[in-house]
N, C-alpha and C. Protein backbone atom coordinates (compact mmCIF):
# COMPACT_ATOMS: atom_id res chain seq x y z
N UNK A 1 -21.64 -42.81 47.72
CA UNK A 1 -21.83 -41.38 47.57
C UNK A 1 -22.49 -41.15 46.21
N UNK A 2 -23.68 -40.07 46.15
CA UNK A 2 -23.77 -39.96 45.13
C UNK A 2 -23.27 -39.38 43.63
N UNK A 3 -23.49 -39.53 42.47
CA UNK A 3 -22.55 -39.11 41.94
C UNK A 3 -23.05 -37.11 41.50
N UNK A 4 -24.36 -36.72 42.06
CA UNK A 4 -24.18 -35.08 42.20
C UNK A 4 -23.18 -34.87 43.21
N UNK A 5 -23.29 -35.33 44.57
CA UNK A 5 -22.39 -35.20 45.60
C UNK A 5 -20.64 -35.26 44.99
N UNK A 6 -20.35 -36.41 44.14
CA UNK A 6 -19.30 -36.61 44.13
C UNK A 6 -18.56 -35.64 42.74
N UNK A 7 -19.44 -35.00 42.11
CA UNK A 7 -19.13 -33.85 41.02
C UNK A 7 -19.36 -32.34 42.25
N UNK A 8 -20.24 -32.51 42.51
CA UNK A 8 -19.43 -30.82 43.77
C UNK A 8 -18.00 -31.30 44.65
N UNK A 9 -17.99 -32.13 45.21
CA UNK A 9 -16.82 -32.33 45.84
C UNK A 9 -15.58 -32.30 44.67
N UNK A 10 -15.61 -32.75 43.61
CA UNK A 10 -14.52 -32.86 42.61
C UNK A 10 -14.48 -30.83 42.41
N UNK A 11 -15.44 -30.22 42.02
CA UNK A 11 -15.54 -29.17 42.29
C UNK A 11 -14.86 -28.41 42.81
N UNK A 12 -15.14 -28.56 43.94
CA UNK A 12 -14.96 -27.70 45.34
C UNK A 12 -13.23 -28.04 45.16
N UNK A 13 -12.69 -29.28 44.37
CA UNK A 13 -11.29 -29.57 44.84
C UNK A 13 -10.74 -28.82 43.43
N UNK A 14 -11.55 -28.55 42.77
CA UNK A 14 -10.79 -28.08 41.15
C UNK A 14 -10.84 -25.98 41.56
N UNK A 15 -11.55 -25.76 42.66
CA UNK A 15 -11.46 -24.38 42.63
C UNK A 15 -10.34 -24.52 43.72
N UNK A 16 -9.93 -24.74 44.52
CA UNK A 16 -9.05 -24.89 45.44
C UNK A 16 -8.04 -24.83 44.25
N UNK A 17 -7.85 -26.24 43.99
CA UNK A 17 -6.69 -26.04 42.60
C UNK A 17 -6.41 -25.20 41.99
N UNK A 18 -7.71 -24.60 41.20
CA UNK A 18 -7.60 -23.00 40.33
C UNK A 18 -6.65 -21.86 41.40
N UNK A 19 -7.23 -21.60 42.64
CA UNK A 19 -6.20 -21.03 43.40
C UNK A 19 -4.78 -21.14 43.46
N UNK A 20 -4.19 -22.35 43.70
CA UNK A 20 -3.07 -22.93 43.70
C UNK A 20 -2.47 -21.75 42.09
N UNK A 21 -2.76 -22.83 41.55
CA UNK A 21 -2.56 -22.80 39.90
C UNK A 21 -2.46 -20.79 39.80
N UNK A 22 -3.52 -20.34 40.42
CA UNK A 22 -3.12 -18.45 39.79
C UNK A 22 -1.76 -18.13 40.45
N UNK A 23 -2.05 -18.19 42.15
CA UNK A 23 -0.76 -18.24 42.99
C UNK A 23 0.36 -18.52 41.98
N UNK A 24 0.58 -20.29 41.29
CA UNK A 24 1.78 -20.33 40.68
C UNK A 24 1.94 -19.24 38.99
N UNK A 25 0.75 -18.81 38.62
CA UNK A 25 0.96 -17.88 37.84
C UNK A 25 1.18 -16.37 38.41
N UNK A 26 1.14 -16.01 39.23
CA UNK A 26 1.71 -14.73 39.69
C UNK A 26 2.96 -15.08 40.12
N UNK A 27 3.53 -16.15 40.27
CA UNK A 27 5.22 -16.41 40.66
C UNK A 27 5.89 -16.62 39.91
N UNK A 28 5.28 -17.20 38.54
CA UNK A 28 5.96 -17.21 37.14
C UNK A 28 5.66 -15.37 36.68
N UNK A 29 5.24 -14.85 36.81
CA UNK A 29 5.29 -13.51 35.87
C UNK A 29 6.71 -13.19 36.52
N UNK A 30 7.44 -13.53 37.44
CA UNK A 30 8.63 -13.22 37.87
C UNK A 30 9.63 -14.03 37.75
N UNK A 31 9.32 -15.05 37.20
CA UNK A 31 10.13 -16.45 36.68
C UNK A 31 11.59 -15.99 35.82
N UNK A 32 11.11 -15.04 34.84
CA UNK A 32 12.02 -14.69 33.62
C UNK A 32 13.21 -13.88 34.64
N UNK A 33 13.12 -13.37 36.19
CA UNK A 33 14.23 -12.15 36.68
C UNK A 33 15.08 -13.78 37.42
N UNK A 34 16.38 -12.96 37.10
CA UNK A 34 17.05 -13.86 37.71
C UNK A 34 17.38 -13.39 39.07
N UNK A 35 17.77 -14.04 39.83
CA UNK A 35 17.07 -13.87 41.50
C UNK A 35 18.43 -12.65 41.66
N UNK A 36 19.51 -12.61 40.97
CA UNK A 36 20.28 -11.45 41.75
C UNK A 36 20.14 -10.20 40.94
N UNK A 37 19.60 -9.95 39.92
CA UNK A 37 18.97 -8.72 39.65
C UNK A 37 17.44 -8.20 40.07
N UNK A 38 16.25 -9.54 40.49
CA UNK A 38 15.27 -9.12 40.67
C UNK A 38 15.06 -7.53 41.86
N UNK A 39 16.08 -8.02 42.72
CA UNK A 39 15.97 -6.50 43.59
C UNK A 39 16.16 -5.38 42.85
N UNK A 40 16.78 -5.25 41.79
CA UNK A 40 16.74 -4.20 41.25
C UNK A 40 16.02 -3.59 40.51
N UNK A 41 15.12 -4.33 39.92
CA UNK A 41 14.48 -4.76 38.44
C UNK A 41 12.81 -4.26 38.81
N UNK A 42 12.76 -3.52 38.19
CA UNK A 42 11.41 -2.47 38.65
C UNK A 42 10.38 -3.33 38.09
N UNK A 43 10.66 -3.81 37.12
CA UNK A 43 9.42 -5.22 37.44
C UNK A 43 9.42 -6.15 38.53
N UNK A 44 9.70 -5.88 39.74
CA UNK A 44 9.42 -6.55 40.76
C UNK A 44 8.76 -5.89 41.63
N UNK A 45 8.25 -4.47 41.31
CA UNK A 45 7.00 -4.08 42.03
C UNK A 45 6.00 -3.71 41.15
N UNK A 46 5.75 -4.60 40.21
CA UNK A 46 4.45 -4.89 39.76
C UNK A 46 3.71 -5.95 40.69
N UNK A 47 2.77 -5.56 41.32
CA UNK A 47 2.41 -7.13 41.95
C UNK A 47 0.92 -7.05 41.51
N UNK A 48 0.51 -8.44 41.37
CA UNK A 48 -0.74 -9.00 40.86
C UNK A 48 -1.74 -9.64 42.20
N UNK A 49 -2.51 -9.20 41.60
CA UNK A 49 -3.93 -10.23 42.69
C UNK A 49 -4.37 -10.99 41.65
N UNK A 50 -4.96 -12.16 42.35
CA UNK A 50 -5.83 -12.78 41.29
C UNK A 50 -6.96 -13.73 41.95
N UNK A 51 -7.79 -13.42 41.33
CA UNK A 51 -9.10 -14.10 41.94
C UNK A 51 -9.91 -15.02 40.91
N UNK A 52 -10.80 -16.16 41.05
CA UNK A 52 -11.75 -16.27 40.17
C UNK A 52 -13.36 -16.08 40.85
N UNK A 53 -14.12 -16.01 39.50
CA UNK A 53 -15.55 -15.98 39.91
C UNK A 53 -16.22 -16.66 39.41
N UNK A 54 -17.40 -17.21 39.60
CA UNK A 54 -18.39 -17.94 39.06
C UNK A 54 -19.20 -17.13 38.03
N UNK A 55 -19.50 -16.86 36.87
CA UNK A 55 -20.31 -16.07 36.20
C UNK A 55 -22.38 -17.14 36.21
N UNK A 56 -22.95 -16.23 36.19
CA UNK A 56 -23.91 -17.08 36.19
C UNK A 56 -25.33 -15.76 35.56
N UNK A 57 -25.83 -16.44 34.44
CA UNK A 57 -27.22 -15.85 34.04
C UNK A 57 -28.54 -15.75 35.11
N UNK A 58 -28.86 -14.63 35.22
CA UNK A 58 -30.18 -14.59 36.08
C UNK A 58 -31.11 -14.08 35.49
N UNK A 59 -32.00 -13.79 36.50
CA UNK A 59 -33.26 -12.90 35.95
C UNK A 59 -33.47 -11.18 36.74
N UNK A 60 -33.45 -9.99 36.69
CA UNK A 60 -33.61 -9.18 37.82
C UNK A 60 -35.22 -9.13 38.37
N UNK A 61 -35.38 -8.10 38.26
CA UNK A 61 -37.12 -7.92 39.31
C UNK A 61 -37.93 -7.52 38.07
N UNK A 62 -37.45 -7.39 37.21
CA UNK A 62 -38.26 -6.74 35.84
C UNK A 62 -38.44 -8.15 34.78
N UNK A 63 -37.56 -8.96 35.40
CA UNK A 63 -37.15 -10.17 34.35
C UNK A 63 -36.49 -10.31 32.80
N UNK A 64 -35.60 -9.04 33.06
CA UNK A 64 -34.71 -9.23 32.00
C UNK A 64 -32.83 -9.98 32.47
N UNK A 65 -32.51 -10.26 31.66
CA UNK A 65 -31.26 -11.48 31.77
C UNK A 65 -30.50 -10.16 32.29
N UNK A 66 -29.61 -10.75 32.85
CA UNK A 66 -28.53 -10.07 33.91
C UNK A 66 -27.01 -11.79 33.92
N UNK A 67 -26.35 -10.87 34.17
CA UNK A 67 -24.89 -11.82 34.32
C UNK A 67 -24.51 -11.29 35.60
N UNK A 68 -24.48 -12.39 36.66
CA UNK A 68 -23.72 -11.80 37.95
C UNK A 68 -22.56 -12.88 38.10
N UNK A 69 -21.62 -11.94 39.08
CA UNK A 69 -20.63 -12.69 39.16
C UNK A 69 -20.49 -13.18 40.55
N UNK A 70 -19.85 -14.59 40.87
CA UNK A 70 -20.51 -14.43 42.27
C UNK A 70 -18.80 -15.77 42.76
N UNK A 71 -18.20 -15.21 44.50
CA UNK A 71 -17.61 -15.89 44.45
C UNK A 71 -17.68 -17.51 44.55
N UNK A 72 -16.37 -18.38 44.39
CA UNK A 72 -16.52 -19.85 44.74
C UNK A 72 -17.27 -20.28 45.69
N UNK A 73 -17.02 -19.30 46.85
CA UNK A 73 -17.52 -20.23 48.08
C UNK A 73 -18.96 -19.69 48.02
N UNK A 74 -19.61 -18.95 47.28
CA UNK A 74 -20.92 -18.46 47.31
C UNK A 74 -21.53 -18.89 46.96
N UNK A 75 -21.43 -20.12 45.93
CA UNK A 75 -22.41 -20.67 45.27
C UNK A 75 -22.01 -22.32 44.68
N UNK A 76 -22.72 -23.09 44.91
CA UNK A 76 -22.23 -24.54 44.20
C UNK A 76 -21.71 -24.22 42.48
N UNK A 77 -20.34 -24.44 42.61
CA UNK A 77 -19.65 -24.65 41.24
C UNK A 77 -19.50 -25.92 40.94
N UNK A 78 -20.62 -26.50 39.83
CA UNK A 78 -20.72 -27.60 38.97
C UNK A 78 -20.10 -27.59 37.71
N UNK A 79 -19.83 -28.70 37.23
CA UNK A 79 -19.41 -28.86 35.63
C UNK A 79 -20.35 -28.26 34.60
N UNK A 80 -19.52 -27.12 34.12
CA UNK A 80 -20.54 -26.80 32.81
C UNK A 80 -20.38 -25.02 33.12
N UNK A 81 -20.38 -24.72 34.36
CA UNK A 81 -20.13 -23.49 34.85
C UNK A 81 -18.78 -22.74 34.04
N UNK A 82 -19.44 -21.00 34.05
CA UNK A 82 -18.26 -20.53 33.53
C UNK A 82 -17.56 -20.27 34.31
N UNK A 83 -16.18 -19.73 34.59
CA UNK A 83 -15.67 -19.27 35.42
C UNK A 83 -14.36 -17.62 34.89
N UNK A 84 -14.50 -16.94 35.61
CA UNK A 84 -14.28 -15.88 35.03
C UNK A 84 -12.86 -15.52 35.99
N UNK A 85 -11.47 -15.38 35.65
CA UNK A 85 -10.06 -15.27 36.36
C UNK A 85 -9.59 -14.13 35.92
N UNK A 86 -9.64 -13.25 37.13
CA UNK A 86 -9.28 -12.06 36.81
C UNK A 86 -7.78 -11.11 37.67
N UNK A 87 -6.86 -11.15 36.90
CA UNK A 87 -5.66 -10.56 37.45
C UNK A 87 -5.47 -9.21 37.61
N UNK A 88 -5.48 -8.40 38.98
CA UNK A 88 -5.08 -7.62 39.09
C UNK A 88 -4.21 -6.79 39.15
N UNK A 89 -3.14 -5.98 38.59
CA UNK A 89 -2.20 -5.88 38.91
C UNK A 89 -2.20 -4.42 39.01
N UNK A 90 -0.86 -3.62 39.76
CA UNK A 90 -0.59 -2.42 40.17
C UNK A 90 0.77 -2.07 40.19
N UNK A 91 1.40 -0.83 39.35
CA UNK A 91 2.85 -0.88 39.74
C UNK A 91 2.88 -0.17 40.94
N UNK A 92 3.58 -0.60 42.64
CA UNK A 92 3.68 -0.25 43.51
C UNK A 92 5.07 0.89 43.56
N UNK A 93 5.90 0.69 42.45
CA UNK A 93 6.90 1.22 42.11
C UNK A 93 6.98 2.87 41.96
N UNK A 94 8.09 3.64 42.13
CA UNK A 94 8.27 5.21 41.74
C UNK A 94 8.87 5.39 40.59
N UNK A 95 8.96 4.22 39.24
CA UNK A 95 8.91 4.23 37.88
C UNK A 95 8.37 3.72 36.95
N UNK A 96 8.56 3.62 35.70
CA UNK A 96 7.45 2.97 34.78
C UNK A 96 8.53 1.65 34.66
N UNK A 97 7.35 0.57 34.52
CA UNK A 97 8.14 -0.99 34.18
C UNK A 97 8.07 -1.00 32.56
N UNK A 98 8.67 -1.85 32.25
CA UNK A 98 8.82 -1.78 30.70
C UNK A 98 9.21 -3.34 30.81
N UNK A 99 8.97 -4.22 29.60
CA UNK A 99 9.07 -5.88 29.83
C UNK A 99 8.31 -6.44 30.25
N UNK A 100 6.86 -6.01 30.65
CA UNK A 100 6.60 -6.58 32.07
C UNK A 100 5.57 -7.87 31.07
N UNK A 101 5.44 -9.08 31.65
CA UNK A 101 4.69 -10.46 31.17
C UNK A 101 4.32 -11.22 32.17
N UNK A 102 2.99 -11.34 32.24
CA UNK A 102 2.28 -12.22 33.01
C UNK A 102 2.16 -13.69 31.94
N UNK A 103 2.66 -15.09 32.71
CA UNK A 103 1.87 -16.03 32.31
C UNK A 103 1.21 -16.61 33.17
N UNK A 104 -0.15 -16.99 32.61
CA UNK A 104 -1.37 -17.74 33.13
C UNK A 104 -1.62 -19.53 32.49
N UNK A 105 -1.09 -20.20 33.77
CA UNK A 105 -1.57 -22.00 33.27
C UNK A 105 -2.99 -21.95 33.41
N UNK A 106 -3.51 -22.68 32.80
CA UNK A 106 -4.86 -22.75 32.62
C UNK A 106 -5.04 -24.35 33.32
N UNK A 107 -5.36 -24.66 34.21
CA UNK A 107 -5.64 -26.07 34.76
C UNK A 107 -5.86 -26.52 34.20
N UNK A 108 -5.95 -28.15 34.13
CA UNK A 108 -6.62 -29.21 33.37
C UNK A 108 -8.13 -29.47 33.61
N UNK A 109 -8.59 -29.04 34.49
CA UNK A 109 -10.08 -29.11 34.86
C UNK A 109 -11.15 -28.22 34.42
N UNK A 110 -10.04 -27.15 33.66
CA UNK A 110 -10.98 -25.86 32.95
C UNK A 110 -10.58 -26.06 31.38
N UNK A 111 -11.66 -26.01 30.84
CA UNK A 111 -11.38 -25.46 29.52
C UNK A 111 -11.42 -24.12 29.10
N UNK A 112 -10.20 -23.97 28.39
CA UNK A 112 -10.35 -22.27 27.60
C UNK A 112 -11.59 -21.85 26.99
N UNK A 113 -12.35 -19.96 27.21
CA UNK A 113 -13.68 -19.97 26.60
C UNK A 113 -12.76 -18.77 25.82
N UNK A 114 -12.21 -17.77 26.56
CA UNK A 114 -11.71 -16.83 25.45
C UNK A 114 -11.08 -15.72 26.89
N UNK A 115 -10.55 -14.92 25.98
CA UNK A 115 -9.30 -14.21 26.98
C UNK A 115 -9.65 -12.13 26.38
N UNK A 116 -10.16 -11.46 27.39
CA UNK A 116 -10.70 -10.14 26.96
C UNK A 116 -9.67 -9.05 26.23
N UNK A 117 -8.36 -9.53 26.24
CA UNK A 117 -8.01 -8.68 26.38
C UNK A 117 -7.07 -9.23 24.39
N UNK A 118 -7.08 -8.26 23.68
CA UNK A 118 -6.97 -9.12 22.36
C UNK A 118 -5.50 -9.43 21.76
N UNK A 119 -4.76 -8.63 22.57
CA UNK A 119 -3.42 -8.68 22.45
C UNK A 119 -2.92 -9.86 22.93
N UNK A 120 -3.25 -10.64 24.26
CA UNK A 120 -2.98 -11.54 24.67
C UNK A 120 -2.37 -13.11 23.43
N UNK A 121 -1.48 -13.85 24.37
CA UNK A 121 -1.55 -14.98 23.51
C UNK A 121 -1.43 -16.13 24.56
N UNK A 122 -1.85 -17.19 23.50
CA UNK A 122 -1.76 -18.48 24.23
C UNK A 122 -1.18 -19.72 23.94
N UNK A 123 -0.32 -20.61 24.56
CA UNK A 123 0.07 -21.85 23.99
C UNK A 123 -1.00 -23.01 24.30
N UNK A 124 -0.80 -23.97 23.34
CA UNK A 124 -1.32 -25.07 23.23
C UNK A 124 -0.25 -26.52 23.58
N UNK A 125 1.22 -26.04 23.91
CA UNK A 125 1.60 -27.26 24.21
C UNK A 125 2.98 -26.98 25.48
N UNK A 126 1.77 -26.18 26.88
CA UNK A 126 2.40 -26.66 27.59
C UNK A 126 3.50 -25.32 27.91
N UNK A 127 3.22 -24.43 27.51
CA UNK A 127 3.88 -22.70 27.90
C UNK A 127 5.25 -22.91 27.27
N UNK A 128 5.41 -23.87 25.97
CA UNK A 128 7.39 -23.45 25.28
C UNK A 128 6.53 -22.66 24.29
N UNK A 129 5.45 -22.34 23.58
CA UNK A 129 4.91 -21.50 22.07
C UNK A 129 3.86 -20.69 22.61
N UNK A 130 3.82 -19.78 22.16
CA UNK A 130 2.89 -18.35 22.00
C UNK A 130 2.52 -17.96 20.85
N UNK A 131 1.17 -17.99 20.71
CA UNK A 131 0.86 -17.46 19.65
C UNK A 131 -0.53 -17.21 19.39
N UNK A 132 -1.53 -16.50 18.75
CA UNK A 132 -2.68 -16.46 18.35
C UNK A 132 -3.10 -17.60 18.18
N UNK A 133 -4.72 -17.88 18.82
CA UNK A 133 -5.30 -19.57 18.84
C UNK A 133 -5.51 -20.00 17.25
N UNK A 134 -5.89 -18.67 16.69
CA UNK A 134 -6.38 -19.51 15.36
C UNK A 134 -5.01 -19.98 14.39
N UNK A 135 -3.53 -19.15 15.10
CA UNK A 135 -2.40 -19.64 13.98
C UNK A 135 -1.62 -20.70 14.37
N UNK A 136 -2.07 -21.54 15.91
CA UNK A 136 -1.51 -22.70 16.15
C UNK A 136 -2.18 -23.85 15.64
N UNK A 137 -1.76 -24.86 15.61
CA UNK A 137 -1.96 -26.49 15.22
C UNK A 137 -1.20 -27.01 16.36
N UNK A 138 -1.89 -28.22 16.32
CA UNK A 138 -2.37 -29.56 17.34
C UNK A 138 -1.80 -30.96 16.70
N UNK A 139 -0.46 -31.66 16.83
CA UNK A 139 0.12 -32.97 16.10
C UNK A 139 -0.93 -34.09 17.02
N UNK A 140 -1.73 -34.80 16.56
CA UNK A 140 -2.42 -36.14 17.52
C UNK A 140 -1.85 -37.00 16.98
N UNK A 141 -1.56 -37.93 17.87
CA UNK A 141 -1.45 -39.26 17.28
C UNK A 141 -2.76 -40.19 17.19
N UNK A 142 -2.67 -40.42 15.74
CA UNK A 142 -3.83 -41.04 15.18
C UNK A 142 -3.70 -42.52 15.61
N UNK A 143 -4.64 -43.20 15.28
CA UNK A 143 -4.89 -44.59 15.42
C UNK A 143 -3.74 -45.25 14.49
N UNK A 144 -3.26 -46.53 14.94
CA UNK A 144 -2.72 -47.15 14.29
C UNK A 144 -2.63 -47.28 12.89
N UNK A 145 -1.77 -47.43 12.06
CA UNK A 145 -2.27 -48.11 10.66
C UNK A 145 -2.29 -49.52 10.62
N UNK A 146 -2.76 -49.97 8.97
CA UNK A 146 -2.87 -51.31 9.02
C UNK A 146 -1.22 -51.87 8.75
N UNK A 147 -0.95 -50.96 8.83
CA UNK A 147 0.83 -51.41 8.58
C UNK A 147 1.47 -51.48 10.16
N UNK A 148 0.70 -51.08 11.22
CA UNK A 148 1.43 -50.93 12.90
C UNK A 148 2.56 -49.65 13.18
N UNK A 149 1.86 -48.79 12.33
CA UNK A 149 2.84 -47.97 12.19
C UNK A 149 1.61 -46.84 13.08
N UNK A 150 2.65 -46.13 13.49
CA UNK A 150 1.57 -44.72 13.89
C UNK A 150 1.77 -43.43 13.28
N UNK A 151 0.67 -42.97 13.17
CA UNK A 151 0.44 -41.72 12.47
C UNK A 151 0.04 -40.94 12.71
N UNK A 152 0.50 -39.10 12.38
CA UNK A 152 -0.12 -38.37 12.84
C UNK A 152 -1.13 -37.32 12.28
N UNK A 153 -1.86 -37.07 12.90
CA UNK A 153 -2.65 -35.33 12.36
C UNK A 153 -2.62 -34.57 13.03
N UNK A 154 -2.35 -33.67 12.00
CA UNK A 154 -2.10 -31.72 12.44
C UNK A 154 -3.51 -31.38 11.72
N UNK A 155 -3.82 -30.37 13.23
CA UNK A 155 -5.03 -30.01 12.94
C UNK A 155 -5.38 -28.52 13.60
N UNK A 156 -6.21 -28.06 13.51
CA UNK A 156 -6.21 -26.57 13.80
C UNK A 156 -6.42 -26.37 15.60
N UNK A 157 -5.83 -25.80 15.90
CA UNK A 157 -5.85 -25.87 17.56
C UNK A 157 -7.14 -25.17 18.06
N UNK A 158 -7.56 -25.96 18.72
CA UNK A 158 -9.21 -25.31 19.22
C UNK A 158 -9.13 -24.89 20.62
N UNK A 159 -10.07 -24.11 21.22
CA UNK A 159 -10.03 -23.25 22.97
C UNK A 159 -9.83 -24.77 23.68
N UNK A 160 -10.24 -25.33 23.80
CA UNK A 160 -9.76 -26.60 24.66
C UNK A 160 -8.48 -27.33 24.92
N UNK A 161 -7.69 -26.83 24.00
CA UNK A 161 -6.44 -27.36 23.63
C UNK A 161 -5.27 -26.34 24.55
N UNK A 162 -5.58 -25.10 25.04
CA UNK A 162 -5.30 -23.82 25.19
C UNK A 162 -4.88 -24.69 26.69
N UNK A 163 -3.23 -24.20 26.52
CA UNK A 163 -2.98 -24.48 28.30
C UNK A 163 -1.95 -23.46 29.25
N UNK A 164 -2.10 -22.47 28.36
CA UNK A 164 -1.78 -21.10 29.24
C UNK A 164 -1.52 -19.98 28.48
N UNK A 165 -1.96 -19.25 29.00
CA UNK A 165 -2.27 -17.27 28.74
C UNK A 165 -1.07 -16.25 28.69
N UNK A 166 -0.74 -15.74 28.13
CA UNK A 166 0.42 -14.68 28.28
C UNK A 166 0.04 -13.43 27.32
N UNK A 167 0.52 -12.76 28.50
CA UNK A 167 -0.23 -11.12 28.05
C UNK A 167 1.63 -10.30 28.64
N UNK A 168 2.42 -9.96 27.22
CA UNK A 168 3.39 -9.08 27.48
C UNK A 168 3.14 -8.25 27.00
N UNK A 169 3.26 -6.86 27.90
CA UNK A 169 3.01 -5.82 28.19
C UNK A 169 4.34 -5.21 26.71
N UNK A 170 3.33 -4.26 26.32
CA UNK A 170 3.87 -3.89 24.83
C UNK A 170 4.12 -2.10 24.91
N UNK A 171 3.87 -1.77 26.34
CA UNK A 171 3.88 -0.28 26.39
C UNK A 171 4.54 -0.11 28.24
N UNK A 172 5.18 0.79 28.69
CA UNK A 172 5.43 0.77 30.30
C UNK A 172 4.37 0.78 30.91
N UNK A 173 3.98 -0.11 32.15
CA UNK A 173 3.05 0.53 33.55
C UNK A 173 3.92 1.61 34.15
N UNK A 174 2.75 2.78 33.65
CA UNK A 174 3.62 4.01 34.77
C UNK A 174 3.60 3.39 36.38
N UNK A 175 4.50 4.21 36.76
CA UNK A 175 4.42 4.21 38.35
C UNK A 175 2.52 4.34 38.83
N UNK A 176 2.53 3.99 40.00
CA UNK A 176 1.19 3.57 40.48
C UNK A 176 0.04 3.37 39.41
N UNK A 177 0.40 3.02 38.35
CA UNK A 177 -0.31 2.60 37.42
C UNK A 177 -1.36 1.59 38.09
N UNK A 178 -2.55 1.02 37.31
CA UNK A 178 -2.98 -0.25 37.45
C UNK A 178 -4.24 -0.91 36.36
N UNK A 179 -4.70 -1.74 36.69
CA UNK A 179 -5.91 -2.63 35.61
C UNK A 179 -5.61 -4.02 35.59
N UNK A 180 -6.69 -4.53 34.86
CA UNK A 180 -7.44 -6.38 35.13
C UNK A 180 -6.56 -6.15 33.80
N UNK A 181 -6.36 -7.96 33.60
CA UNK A 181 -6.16 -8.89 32.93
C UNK A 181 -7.45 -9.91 32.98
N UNK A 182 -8.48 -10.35 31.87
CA UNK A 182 -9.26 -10.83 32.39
C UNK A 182 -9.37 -12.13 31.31
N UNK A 183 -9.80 -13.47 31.75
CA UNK A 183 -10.30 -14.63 30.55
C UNK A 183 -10.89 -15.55 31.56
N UNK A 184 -11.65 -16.40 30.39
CA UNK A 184 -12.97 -17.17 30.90
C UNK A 184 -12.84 -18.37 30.72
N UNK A 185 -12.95 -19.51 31.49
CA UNK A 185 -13.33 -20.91 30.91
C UNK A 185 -14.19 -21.57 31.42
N UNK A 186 -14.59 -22.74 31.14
CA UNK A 186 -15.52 -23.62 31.95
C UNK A 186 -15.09 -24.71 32.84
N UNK A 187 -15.87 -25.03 33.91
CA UNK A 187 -15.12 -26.56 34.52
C UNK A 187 -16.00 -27.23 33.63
N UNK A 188 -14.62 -28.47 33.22
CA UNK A 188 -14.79 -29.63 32.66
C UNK A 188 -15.52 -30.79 33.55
């Protein structure tokens, strides 16, 4: 097989995944209710959609640059592509939610590009820390020493390092409230 063939097929299996992966982030924004208060708990008619899109530069009929967004199955998604994940949500509810927190895993097949919304935060190791990208650090384990000892460096945490999104809601969704949650990455 060739290896263009065998990078769309890896593709085609990393947007499938991305699906999976939002699915399990709209089931975690409900993670924190414990199952015998969730019936009660007016954050349980917040419900979310979530979709991704392919973003892609064009040209229009005049030939100035344009950004369209276009879905998975619409277009070959290759490595290098952005991809744009956008959560919908709506309170279906007859009150305002208050508490309410979406978290978003970010797959291993995408790298973090940036997240629209500025309040948002993100961990770097794995959804236990939250925090602004530029105030986390990254422990690597360095190469050996000449002693066989191992060592580490802390270093400034960069968008690639980024492995999930959380946006808590800092004001109530009125009743039938709604709006996107939106952030971008690339397939790796």
């Amino acid at each position: 097989m060739s290896s263009k063939r065998t990078i769309l097929i890896e593709t085609a299996i990393v947007i499938g995944l991305l699906g999976a992966g939002i699915a399990t982030a709209q089931a975690a924004q409900g993670a924190p209710l414990q199952a015998a208060v969730q019936a009660a708990d007016p954050r349980a008619n917040v419900k979310i959609e979530s979709k991704v899109l392919v973003e892609r530069a064009e040209r229009d009929a005049a030939g100035q640059p344009v950004t369209k967004l276009y879905a998975p199955s619409d277009v070959k998604v290759i490595p290098g592509d952005k991809l744009v994940f956008v959560n919908s949500y709506r309170n279906n509810g007859g009150t305002a939610v208050t508490g309410f927190v979406v978290n978003n895993p970010i797959h291993s097949a995408v790298a973090f590009a940036d997240v629209k919304e500025d309040w948002a935060m993100v961990s770097v190791d794995g959804g236990k820390n939250f925090g602004k990208l530029t105030a986390l650090t990254i422990t690597d384990a360095a190469a050996e020493t000449a002693e066989a000892e191992s060592a580490s460096i802390t270093r400034a945490a960069q968008p690639n390092d980024v492995t999930h999104i959380r946006w808590a809601f800092n004001k109530a969704i009125a009743a039938g409230a709604s709006g996107e949650l939106r952030f971008s990455g690339v397939v790796k």
